[in-house]
Protein backbone atom coordinates (compact mmCIF):
# COMPACT_ATOMS: atom_id res chain seq x y z
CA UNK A 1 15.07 10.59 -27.01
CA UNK A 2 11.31 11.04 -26.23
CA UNK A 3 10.18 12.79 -23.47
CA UNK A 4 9.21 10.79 -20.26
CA UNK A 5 6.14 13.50 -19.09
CA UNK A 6 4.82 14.11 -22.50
CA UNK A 7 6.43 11.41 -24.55
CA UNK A 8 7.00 13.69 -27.83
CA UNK A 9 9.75 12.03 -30.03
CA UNK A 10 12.15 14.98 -30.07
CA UNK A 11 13.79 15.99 -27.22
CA UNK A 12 16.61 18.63 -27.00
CA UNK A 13 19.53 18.29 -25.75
CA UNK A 14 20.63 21.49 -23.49
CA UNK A 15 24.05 20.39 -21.69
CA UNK A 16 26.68 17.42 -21.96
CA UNK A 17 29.27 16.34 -19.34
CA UNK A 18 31.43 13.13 -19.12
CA UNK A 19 32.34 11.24 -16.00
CA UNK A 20 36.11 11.36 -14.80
CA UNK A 21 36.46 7.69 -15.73
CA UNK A 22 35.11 8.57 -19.32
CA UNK A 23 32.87 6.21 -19.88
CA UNK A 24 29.87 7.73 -18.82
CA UNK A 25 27.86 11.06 -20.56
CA UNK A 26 25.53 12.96 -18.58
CA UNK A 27 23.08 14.75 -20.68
CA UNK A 28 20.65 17.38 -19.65
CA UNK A 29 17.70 17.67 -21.97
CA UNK A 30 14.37 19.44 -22.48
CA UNK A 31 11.46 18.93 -24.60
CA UNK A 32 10.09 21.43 -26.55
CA UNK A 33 6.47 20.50 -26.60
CA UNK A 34 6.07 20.61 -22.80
CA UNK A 35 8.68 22.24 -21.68
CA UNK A 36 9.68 19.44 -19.25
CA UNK A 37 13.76 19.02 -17.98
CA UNK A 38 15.22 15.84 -17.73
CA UNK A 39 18.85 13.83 -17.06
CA UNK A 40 19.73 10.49 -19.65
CA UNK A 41 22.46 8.64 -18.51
CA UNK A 42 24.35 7.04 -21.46
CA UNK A 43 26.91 4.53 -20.79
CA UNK A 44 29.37 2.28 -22.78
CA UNK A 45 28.06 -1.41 -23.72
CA UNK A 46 30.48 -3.77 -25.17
CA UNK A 47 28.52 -6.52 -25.43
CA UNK A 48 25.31 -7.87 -23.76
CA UNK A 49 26.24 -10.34 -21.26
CA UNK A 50 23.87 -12.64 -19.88
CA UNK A 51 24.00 -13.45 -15.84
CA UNK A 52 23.93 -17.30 -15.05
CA UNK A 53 21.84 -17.74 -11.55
CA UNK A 54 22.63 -20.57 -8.62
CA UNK A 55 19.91 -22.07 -9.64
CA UNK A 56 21.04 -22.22 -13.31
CA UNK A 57 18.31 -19.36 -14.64
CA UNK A 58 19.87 -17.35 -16.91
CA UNK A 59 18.79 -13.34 -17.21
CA UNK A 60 20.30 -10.27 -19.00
CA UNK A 61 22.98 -8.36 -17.09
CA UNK A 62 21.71 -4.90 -15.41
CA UNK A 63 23.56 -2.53 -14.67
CA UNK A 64 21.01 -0.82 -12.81
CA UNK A 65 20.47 -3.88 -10.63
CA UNK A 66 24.17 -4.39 -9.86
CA UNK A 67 24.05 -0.08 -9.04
CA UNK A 68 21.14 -0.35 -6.96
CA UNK A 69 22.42 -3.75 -4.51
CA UNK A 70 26.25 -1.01 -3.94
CA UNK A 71 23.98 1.42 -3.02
CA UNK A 72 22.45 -0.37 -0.67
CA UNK A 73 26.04 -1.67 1.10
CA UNK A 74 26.69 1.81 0.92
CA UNK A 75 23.83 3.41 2.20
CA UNK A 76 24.35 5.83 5.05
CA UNK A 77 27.92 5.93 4.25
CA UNK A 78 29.88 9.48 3.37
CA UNK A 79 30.76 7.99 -0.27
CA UNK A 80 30.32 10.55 -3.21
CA UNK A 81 27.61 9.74 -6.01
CA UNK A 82 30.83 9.57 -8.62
CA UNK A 83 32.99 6.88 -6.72
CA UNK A 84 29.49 4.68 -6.32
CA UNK A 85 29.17 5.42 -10.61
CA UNK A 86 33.03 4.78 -11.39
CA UNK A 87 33.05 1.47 -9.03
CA UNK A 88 29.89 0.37 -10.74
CA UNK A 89 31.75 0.90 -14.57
CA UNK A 90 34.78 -0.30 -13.36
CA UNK A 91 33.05 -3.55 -12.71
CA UNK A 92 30.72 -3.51 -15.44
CA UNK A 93 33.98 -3.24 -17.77
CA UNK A 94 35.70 -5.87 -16.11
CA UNK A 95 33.12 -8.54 -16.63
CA UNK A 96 32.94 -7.19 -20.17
CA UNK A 97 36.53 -8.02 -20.81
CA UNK A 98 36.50 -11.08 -19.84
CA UNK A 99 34.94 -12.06 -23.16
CA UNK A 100 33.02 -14.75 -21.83
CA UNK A 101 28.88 -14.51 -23.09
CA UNK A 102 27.87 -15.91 -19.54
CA UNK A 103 28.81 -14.52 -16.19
CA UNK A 104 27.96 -16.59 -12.96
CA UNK A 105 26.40 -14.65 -10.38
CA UNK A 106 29.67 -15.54 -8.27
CA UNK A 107 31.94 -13.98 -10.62
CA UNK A 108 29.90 -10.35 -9.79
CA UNK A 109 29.63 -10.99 -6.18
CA UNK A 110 33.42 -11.91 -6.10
CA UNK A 111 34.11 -8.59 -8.07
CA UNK A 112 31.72 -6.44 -5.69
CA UNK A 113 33.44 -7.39 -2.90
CA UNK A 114 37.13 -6.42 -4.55
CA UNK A 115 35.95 -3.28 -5.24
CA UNK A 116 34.00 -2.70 -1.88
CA UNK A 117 36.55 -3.73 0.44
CA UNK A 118 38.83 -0.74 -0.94
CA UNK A 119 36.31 1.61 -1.19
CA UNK A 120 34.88 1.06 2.18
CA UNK A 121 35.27 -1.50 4.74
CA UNK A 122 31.69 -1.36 6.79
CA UNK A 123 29.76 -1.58 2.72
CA UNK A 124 32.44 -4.72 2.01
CA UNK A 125 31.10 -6.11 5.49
CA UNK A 126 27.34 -4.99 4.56
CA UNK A 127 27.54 -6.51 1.09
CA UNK A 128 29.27 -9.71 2.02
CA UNK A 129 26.45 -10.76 4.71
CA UNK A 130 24.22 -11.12 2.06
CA UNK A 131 27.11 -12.68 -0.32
CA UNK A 132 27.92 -15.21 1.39
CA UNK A 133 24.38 -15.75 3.20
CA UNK A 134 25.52 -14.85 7.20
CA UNK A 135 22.90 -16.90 9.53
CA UNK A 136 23.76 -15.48 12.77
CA UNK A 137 26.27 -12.82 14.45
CA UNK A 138 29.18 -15.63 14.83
CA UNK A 139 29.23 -15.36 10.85
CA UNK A 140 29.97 -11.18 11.05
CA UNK A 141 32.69 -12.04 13.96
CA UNK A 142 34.59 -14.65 11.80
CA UNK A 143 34.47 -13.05 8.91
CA UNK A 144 35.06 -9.20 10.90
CA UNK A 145 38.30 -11.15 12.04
CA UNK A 146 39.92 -12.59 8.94
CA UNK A 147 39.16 -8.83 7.62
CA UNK A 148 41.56 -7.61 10.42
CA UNK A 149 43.80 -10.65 10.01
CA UNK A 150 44.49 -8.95 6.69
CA UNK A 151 45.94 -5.80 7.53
């Protein structure tokens, strides 16, 4: 791994931890050149899937996008690091397994919202405004309702 400050080709690697789901290794390394500390994330890839747009664009999957649109449903929300990182994998491995090449961008948003709506209700509500493209506050009142419907 080379070092993001200096970028010298051999890094060290100091500590190792794995997720509670498995499927994730935290490593803690240091570079011996300039002394630097940094975190790698390294996570399991079955295969590289390919996102199919709306529009019909197709782009590589990213994890880190997918990551980055739950942590904005979630954000200001008392919901540990780890259950954001496990939701995120669980997903991940779910559209992995479905052993199709190309996933419509439905097929995420569908799984998101799964996942949200048990994790937390308000992020479910958050995420699915943008989802399904809410236009005005009669859209979070239907939609608040058939959530309550469902208890």
């Amino acid at each position: 791994m080379r070092c993001p400050f200096c970028s010298c080709p051999d890094t060290q690697v100091k500590d190792s931890r794995v997720s509670e789901d498995g499927y994730t290794i935290r490593r803690r390394r240091s570079c011996p050149k300039c002394g630097s500390r940094f975190t790698t994330l390294e996570h399991i890839q079955m295969r590289d899937l390919v996102v199919v747009k709306k529009n019909d664009v197709r782009v590589p999957f990213d994890r880190e996008k997918l990551y980055k649109s739950v942590l904005l449903a979630l954000s200001k929300r008392q919901v540990e690091p780890d259950k954001v990182d496990q939701l995120v994998n669980r997903i991940t491995r779910q559209l992995e397994s479905l052993n199709e090449q190309e996933i419509k961008t439905s097929t995420i948003g569908e799984q998101v919202m799964t996942e949200l709506l048990a994790l937390d209700k308000v992020a479910y509500i958050r995420y699915a405004s943008v989802y399904k493209n809410f236009t005005n506050p009669q859209d979070f009142e239907e939609f608040a309702a058939v959530l309550t419907q469902k208890k």
